[in-house]
C-alpha atoms as a PDB file:
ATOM      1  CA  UNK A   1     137.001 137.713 145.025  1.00  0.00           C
ATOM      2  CA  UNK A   2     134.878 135.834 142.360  1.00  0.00           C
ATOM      3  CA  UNK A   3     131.540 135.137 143.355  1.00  0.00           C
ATOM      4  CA  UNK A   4     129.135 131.932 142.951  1.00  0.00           C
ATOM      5  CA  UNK A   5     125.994 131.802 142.158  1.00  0.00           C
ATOM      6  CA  UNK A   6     123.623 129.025 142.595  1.00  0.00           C
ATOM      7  CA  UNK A   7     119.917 129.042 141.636  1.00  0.00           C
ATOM      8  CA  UNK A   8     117.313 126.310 142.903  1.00  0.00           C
ATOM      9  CA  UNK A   9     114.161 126.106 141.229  1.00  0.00           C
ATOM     10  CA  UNK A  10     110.780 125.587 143.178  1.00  0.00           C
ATOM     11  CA  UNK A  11     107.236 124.479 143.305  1.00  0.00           C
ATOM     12  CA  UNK A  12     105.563 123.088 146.167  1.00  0.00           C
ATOM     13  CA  UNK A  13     108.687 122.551 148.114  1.00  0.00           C
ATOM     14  CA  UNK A  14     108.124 123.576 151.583  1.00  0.00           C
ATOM     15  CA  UNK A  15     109.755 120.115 153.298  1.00  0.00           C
ATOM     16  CA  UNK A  16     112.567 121.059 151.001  1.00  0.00           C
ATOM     17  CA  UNK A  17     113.616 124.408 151.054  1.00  0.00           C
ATOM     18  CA  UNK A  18     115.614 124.987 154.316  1.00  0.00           C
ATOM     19  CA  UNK A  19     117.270 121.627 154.312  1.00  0.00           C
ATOM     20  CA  UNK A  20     118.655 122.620 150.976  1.00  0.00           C
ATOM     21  CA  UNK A  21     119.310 125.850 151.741  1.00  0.00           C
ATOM     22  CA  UNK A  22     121.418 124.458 155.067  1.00  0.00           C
ATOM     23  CA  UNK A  23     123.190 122.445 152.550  1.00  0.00           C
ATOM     24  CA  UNK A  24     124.523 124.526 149.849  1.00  0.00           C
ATOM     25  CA  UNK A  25     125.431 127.370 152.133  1.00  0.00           C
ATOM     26  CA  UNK A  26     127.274 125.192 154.106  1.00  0.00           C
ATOM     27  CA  UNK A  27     129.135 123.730 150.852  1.00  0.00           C
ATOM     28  CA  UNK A  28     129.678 126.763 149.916  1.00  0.00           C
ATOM     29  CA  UNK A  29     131.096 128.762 153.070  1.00  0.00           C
ATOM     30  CA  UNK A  30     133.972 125.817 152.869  1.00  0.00           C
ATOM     31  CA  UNK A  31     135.138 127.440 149.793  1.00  0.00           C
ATOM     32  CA  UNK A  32     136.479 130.115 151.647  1.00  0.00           C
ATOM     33  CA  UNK A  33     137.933 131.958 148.951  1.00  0.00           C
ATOM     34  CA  UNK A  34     134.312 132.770 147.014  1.00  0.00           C
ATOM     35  CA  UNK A  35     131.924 135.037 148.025  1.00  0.00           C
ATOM     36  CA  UNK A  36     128.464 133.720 147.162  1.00  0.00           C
ATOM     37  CA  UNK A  37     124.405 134.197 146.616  1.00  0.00           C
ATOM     38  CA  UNK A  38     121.841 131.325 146.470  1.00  0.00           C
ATOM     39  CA  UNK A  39     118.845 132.458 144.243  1.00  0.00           C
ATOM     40  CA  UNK A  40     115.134 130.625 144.571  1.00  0.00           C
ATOM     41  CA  UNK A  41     112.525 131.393 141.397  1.00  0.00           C
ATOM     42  CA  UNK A  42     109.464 129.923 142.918  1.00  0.00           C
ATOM     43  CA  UNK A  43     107.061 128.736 140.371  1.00  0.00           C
ATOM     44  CA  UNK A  44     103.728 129.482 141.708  1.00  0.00           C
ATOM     45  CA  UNK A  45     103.694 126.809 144.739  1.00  0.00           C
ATOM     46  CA  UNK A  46     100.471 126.336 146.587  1.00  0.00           C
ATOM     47  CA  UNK A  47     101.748 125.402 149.797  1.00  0.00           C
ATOM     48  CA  UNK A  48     104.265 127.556 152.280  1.00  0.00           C
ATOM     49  CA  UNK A  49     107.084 127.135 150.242  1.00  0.00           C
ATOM     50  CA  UNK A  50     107.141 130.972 149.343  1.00  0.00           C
ATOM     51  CA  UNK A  51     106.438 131.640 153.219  1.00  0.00           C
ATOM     52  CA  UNK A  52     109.543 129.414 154.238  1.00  0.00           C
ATOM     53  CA  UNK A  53     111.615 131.348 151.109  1.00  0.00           C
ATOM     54  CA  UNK A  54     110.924 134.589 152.907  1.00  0.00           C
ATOM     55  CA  UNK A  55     112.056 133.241 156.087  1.00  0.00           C
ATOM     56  CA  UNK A  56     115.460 132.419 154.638  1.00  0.00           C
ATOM     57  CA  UNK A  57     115.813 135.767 152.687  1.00  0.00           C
ATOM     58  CA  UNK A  58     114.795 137.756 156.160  1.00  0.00           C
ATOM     59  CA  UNK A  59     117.787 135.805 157.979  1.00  0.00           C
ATOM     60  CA  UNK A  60     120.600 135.571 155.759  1.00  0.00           C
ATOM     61  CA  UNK A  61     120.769 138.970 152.902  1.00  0.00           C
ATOM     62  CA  UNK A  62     123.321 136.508 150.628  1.00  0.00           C
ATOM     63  CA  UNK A  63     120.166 134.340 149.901  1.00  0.00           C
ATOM     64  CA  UNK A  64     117.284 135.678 147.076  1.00  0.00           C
ATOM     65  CA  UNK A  65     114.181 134.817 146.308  1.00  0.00           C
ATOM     66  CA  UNK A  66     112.088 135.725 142.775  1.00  0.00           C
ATOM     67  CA  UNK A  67     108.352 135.246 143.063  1.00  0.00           C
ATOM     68  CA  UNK A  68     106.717 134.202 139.639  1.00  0.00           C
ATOM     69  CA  UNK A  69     102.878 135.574 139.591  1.00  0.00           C
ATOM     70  CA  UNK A  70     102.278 132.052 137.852  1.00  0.00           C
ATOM     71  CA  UNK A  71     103.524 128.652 136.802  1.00  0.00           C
ATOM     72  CA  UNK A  72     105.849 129.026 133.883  1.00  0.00           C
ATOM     73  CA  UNK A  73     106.702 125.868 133.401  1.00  0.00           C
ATOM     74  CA  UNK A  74     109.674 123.716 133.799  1.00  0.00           C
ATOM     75  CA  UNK A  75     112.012 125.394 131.455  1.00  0.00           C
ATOM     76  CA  UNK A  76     111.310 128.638 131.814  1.00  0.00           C
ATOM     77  CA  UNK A  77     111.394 129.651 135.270  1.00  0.00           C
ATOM     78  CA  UNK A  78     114.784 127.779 135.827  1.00  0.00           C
ATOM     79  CA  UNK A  79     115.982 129.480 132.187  1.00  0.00           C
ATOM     80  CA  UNK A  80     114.885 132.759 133.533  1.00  0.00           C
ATOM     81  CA  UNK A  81     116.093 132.416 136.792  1.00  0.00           C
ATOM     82  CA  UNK A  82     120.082 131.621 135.111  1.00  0.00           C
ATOM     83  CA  UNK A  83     119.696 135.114 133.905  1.00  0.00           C
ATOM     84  CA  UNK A  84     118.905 136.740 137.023  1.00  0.00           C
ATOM     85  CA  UNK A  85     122.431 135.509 138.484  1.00  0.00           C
ATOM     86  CA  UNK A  86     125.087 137.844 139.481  1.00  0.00           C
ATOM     87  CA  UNK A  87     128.053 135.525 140.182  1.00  0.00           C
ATOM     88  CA  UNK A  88     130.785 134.847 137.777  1.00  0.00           C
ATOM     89  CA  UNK A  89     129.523 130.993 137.642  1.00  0.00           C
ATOM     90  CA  UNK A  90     126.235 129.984 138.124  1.00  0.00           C
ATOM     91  CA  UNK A  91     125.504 126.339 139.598  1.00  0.00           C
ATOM     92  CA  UNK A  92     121.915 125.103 138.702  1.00  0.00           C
ATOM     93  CA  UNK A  93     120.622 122.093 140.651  1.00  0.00           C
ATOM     94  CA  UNK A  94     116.859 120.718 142.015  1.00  0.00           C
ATOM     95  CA  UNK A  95     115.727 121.579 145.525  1.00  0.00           C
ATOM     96  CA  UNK A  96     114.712 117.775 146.445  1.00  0.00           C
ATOM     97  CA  UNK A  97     118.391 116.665 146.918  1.00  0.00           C
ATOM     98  CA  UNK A  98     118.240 114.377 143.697  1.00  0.00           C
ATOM     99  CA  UNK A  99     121.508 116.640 142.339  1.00  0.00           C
ATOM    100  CA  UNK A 100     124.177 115.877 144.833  1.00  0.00           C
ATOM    101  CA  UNK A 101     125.201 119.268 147.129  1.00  0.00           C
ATOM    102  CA  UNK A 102     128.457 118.077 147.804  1.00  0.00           C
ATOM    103  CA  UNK A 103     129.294 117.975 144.034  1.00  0.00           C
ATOM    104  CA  UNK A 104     129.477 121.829 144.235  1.00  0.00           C
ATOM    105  CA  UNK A 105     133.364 121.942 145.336  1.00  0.00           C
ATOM    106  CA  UNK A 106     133.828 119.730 142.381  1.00  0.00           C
ATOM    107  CA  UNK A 107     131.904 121.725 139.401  1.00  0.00           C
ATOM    108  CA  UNK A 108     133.533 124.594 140.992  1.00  0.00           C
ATOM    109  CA  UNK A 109     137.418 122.745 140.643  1.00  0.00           C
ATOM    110  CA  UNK A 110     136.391 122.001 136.926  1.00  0.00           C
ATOM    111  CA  UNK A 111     135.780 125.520 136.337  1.00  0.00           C
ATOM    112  CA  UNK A 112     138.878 126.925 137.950  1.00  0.00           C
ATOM    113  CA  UNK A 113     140.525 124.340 135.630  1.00  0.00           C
ATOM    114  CA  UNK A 114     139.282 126.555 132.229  1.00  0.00           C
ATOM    115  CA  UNK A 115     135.797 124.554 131.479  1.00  0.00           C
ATOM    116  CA  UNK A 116     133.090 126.989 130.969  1.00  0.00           C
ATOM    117  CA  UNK A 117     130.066 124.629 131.337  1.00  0.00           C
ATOM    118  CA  UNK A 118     130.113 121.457 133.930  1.00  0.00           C
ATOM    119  CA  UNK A 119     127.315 119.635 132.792  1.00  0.00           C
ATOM    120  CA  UNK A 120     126.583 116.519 135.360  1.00  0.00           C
ATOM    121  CA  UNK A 121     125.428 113.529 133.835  1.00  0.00           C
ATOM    122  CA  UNK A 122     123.556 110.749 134.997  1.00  0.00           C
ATOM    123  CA  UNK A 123     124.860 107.205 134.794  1.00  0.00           C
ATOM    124  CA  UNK A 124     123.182 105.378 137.736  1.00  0.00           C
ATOM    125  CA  UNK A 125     120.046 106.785 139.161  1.00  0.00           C
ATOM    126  CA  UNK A 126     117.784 105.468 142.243  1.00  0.00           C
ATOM    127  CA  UNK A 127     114.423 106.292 140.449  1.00  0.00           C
ATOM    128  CA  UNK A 128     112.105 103.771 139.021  1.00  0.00           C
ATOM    129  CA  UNK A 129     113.832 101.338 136.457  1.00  0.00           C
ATOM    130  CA  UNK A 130     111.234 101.316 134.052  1.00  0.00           C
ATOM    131  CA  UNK A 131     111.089 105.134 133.991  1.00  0.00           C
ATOM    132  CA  UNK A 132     115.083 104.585 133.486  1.00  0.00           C
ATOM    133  CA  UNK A 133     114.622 102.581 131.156  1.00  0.00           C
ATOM    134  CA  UNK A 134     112.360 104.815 129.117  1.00  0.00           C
ATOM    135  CA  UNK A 135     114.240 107.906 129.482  1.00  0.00           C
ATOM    136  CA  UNK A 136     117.369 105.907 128.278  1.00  0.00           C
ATOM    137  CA  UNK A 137     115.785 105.147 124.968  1.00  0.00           C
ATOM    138  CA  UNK A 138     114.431 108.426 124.413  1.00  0.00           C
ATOM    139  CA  UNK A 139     117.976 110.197 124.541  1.00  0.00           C
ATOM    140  CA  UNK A 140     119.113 107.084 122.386  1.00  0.00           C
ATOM    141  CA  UNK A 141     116.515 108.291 120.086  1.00  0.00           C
ATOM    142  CA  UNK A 142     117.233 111.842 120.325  1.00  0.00           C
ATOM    143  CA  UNK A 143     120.415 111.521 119.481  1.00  0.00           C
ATOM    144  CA  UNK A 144     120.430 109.517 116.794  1.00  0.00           C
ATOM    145  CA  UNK A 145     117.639 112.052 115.023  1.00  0.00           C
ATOM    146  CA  UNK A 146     119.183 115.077 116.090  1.00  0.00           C
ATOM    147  CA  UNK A 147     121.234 117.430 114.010  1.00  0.00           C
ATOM    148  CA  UNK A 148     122.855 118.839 116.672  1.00  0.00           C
ATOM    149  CA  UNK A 149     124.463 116.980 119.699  1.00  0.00           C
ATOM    150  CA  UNK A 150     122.319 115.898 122.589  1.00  0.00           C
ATOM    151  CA  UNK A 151     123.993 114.612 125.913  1.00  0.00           C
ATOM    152  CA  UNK A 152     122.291 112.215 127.404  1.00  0.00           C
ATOM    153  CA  UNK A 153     120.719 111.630 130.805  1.00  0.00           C
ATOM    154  CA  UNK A 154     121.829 115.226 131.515  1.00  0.00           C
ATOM    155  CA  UNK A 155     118.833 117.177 133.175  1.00  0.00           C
ATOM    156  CA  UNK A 156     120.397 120.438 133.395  1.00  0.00           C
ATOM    157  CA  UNK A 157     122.102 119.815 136.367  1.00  0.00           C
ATOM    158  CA  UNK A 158     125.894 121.138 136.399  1.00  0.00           C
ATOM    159  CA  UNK A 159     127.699 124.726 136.231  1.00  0.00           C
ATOM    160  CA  UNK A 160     127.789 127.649 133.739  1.00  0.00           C
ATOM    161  CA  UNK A 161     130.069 130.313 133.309  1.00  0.00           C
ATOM    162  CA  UNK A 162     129.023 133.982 133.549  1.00  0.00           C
ATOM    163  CA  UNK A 163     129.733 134.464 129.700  1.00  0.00           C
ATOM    164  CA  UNK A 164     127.498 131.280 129.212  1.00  0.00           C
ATOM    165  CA  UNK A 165     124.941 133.292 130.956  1.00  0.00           C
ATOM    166  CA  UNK A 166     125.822 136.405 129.004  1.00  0.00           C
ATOM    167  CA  UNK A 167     124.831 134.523 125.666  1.00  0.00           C
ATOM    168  CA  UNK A 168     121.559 133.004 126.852  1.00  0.00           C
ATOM    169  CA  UNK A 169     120.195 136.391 127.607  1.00  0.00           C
ATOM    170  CA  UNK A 170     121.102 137.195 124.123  1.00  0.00           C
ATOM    171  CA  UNK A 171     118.621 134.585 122.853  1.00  0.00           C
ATOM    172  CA  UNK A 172     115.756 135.746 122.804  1.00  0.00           C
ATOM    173  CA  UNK A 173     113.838 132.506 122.670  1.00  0.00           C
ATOM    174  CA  UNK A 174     110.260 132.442 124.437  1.00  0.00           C
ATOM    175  CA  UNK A 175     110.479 128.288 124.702  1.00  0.00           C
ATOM    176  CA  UNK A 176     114.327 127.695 125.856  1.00  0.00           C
ATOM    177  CA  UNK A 177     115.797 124.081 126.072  1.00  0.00           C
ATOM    178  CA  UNK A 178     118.842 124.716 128.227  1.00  0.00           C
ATOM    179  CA  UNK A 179     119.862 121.229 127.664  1.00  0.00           C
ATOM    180  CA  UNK A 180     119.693 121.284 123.264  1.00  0.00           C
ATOM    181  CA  UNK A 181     121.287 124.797 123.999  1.00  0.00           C
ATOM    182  CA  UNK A 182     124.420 123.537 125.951  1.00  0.00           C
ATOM    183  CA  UNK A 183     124.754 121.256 123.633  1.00  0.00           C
ATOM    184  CA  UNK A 184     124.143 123.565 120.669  1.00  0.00           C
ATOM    185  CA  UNK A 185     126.309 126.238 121.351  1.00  0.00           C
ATOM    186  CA  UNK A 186     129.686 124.942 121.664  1.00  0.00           C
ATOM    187  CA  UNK A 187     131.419 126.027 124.960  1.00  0.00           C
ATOM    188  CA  UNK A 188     134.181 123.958 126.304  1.00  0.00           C
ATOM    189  CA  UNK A 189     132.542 121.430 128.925  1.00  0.00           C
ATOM    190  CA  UNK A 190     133.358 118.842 130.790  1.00  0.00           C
ATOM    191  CA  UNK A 191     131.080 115.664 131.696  1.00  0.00           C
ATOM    192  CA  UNK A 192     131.196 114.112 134.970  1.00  0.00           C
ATOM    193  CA  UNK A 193     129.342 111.519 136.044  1.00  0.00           C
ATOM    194  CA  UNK A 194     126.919 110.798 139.336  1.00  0.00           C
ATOM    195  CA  UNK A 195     124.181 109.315 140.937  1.00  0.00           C
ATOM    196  CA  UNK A 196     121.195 110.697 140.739  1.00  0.00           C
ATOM    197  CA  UNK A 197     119.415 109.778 144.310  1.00  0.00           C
ATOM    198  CA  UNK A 198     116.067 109.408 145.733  1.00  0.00           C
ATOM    199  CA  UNK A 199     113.856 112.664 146.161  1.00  0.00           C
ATOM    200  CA  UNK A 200     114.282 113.467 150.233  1.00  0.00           C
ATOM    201  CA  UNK A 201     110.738 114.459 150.357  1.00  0.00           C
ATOM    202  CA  UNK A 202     107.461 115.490 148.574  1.00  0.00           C
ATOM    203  CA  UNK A 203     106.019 114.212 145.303  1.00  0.00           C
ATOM    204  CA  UNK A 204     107.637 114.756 141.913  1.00  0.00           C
ATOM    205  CA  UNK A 205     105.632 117.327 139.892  1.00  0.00           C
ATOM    206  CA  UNK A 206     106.807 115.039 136.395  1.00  0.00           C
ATOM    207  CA  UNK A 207     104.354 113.244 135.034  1.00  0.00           C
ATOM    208  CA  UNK A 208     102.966 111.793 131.112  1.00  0.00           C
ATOM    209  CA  UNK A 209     102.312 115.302 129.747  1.00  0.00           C
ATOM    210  CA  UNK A 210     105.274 117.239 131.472  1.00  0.00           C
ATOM    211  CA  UNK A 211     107.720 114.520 130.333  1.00  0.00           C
ATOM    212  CA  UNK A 212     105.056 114.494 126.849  1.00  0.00           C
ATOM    213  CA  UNK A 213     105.991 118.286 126.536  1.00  0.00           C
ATOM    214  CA  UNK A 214     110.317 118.065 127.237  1.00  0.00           C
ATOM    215  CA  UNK A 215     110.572 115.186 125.272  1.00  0.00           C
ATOM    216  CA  UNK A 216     108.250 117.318 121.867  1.00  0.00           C
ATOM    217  CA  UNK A 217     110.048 120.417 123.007  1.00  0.00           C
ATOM    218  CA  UNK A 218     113.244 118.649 122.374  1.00  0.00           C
ATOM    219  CA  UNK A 219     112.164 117.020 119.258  1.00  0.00           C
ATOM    220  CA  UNK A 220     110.518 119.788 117.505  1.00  0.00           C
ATOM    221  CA  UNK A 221     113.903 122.305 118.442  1.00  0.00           C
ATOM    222  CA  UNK A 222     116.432 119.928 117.389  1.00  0.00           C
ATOM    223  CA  UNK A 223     115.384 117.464 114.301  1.00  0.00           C
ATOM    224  CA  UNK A 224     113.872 117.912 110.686  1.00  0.00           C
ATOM    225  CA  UNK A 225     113.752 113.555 110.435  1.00  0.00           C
ATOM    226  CA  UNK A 226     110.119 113.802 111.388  1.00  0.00           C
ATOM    227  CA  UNK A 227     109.255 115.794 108.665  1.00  0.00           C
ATOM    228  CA  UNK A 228     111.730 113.981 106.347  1.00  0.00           C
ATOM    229  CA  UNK A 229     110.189 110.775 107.285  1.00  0.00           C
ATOM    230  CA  UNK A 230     106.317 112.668 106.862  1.00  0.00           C
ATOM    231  CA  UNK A 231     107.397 113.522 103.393  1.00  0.00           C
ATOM    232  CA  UNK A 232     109.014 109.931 102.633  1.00  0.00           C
ATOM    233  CA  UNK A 233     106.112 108.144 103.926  1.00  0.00           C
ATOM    234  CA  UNK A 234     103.784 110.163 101.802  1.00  0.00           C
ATOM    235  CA  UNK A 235     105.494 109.830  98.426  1.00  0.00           C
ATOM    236  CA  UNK A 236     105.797 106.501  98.969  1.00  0.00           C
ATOM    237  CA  UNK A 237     101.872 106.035 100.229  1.00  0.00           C
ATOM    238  CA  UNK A 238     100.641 107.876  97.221  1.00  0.00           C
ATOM    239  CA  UNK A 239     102.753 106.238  94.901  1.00  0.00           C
ATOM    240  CA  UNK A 240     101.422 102.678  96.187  1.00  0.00           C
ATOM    241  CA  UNK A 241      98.166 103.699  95.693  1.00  0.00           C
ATOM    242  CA  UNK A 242      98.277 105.054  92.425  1.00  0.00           C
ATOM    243  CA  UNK A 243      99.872 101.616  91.468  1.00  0.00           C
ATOM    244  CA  UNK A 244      97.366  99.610  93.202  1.00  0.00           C
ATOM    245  CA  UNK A 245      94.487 101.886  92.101  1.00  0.00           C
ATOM    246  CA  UNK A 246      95.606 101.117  88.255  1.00  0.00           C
ATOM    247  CA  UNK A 247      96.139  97.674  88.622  1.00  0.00           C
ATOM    248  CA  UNK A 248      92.461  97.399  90.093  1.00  0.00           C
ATOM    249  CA  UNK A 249      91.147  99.490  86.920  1.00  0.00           C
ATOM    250  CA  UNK A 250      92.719  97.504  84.516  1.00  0.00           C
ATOM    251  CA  UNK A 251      91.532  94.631  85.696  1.00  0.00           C
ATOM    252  CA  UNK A 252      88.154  95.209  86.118  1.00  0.00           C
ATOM    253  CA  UNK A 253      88.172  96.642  81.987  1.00  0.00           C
ATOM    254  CA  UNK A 254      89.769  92.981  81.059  1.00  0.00           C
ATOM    255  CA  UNK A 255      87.551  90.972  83.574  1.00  0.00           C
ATOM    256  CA  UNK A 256      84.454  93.282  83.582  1.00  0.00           C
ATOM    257  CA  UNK A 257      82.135  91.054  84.733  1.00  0.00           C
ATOM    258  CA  UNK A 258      83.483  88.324  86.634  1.00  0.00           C
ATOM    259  CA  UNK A 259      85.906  90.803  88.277  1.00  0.00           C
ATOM    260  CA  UNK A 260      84.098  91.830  92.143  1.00  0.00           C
ATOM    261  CA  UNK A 261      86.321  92.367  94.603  1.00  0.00           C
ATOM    262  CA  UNK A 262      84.116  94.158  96.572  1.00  0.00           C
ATOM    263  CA  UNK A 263      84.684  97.238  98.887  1.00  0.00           C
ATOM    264  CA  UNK A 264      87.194  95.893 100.873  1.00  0.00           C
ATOM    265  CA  UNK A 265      90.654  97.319  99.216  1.00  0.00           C
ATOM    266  CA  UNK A 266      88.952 100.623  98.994  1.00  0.00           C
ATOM    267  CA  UNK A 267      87.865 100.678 103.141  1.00  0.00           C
ATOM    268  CA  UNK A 268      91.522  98.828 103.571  1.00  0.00           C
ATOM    269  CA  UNK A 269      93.156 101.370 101.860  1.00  0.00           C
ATOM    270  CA  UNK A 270      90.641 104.433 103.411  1.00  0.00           C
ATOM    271  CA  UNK A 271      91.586 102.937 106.635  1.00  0.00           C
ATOM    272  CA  UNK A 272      95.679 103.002 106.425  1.00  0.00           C
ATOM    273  CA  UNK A 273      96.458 105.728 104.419  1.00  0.00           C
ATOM    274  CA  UNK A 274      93.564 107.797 106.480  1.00  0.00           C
ATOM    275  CA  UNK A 275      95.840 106.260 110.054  1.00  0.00           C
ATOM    276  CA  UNK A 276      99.131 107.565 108.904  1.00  0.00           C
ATOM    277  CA  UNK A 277      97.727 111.050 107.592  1.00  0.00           C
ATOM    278  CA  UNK A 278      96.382 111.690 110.960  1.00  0.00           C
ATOM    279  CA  UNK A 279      99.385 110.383 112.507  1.00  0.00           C
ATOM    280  CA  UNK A 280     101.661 113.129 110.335  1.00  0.00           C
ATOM    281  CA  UNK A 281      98.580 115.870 110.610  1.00  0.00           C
ATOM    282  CA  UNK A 282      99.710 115.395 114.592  1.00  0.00           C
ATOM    283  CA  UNK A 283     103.523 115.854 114.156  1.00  0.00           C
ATOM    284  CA  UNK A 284     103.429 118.751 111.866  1.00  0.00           C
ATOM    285  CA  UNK A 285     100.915 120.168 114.484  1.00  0.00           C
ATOM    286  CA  UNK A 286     103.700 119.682 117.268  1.00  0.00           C
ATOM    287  CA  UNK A 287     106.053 121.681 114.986  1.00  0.00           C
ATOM    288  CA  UNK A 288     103.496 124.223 113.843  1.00  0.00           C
ATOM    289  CA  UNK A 289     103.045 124.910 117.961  1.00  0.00           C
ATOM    290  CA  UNK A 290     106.621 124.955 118.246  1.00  0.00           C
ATOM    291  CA  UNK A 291     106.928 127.757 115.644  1.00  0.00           C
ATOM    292  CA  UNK A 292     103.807 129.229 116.717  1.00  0.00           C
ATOM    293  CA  UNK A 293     104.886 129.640 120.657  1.00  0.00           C
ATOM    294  CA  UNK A 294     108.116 131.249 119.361  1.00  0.00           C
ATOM    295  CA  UNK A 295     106.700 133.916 116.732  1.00  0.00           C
ATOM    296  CA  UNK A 296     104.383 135.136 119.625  1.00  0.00           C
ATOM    297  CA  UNK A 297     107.154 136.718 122.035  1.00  0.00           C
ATOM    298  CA  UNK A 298     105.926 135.892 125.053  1.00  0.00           C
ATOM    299  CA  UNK A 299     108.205 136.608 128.032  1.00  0.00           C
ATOM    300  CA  UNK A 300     109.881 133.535 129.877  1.00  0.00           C
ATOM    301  CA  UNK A 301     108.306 135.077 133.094  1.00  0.00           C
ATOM    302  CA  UNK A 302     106.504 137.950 135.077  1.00  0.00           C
ATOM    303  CA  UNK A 303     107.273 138.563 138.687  1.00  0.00           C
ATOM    304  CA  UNK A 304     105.219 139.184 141.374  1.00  0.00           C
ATOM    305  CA  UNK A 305     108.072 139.900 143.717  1.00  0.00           C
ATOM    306  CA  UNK A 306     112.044 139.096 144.688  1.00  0.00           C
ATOM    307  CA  UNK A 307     113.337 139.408 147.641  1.00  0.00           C
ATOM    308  CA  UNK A 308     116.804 140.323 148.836  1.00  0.00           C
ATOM    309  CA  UNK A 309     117.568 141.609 144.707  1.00  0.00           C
ATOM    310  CA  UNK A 310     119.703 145.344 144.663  1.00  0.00           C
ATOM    311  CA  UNK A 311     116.926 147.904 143.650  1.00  0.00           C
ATOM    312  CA  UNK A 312     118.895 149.016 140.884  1.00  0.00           C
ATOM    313  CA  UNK A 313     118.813 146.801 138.281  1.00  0.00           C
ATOM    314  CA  UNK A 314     120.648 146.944 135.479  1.00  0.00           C
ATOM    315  CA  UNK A 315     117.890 147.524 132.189  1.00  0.00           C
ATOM    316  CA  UNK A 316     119.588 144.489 130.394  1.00  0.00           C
ATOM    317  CA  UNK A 317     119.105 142.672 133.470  1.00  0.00           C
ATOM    318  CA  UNK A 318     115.050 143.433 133.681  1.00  0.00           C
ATOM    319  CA  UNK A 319     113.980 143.614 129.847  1.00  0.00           C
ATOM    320  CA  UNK A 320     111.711 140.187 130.103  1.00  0.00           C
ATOM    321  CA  UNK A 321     111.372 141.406 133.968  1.00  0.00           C
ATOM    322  CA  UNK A 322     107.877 143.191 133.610  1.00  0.00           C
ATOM    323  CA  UNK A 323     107.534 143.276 137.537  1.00  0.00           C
ATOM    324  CA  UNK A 324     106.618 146.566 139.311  1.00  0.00           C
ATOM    325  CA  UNK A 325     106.698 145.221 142.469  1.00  0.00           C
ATOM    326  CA  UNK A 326     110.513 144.324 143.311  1.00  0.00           C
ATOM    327  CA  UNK A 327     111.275 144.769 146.593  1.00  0.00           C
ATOM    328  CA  UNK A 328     113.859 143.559 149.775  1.00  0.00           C
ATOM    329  CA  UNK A 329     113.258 142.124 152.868  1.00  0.00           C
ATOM    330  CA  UNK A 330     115.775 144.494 154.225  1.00  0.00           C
ATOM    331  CA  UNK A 331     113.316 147.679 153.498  1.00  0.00           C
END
């Protein structure tokens, strides 16, 4: 009997967690023919979130629960928590109801049908238009700059195959963009489309510097135009003002002394070539922290505890683990 997996990623999510729960089990005990597990990484929340998770793992052994000692961000936890997954598909989705549950017999049919990576894309969404809006011209952007393909309005959302999974953990890549690498890496996948709906309840965690960081992350992993256009834009600078500075000299030889112009097309020219320096100084700083977060190995995450895991883990399975405190509910 294959076996699904389904991870939901968490933080601060404690109106959240057993409504969802409710739901995908209950999507998922329909397909009568799959056995299943429903993994939670919990990102640090503050609130009873992990308390509820430890309610659901105490009832029900089929549903897990990892325990990050801190917040690892929004790509890593959910990265790391892919690789945890022992099913032979595993179905990533949010915990606030914004990825339809009842899409899960679907993603599942488009697997059985030989795609190894359902990716769900968003082509209507409930959220605010301008943020829409926004997001919309930053994939058009994206895309157009990338060398590789980018999908857009995709968040992640969809189902991977367990040798999709088997790749990933041969990565080895500290800062992972799961959406450049589904793109990237070339499996057979199928798009389907949906609405993406209101959150049922709590605040959304994104805000300028999380969507700052996803939108650099992607940027930095997946174009070279910024430098290209860094380097174009300084030829081009210098050469003007090696032109303009000559003109200026030669004409204040031939018109020495009723030639004044004054200081203003030296501050002029201070000014604008000193803006777009600092403007460049900042992107190849984005791309110097890219490289710099990379070389430095980091793991995606440290545990504090999982619940409901088998004690014996495979070594594979735990080499970015680093968690000495694994333990089941059922102990």
């Amino acid at each position: 009997m294959k076996k699904i997996s389904v991870l939901v990623p968490t933080y601060n999510e404690e109106e959240n967690v057993i409504p969802i729960s409710e739901a995908i089990i209950k999507e998922l005990t329909a397909l009568s023919d799959y056995d299943y597990e429903l993994v939670f990484i919990d990102n640090d929340s503050k609130d009873t979130t992990r308390e509820k998770l430890t309610e659901l793992c105490s009832r029900n052994e089929k549903i897990k629960a990892i325990f990050n000692a801190k917040n690892f961000g929004q790509f890593n936890s959910p990265f790391y928590g892919m690789l945890q997954t022992t099913g032979d598909c595993t179905i990533l989705m949010c915990a606030d109801f914004q990825d339809p549950v009842e899409m899960i017999p679907k993603l599942v049919k488009e697997w059985e049908d030989g795609y190894k990576i359902v990716s769900c894309i968003k082509t209507t969404s409930k959220e605010n238009p301008i943020m829409r809006f926004l997001r919309t011209c930053y994939y058009k952007v994206i895309k157009k700059m990338s060398n590789v393909e980018q999908i857009e309005h995709f968040t992640g959302f969809g189902l991977y195959d367990r040798s999709f999974i088997n790749v990933l953990k041969e990565l080895d890549d500290p800062m992972p963009f799961l959406r450049g690498i589904v793109a990237e890496l070339g499996f057979r996948r199928k798009d389907i489309p949906y609405e993406q709906a209101k959150r049922r309840a709590g605040k959304t965690h994104n805000n300028f510097f999380t969507l700052y960081d996803a939108a650099m992350l992607s940027f930095t992993s997946y174009t070279k135009i910024g430098m290209r256009i860094a380097t174009l834009i300084g030829f081009l600078t210098s050469f003007v003002s090696v032109v303009i500075g000559l003109v200026y000299l030669v004409l204040k030889l031939i018109y020495w002394d009723s030639f004044a112009m004054g200081n203003a097309p030296i501050l002029i020219g201070v000014f604008v070539i000193g803006g777009i320096q600092m403007f460049f100084i900042g992107l190849l700083g984005e791309y110097v922290l890219n490289i710099n977060s990379r070389i430095m190995k980091r793991p995606l995450v440290i545990e504090e505890k999982r619940l409901n895991f088998d004690s014996t883990v495979a070594p594979a399975e735990k080499k970015d683990c680093l968690n000495d405190s694994s333990e089941s509910v059922e102990d």
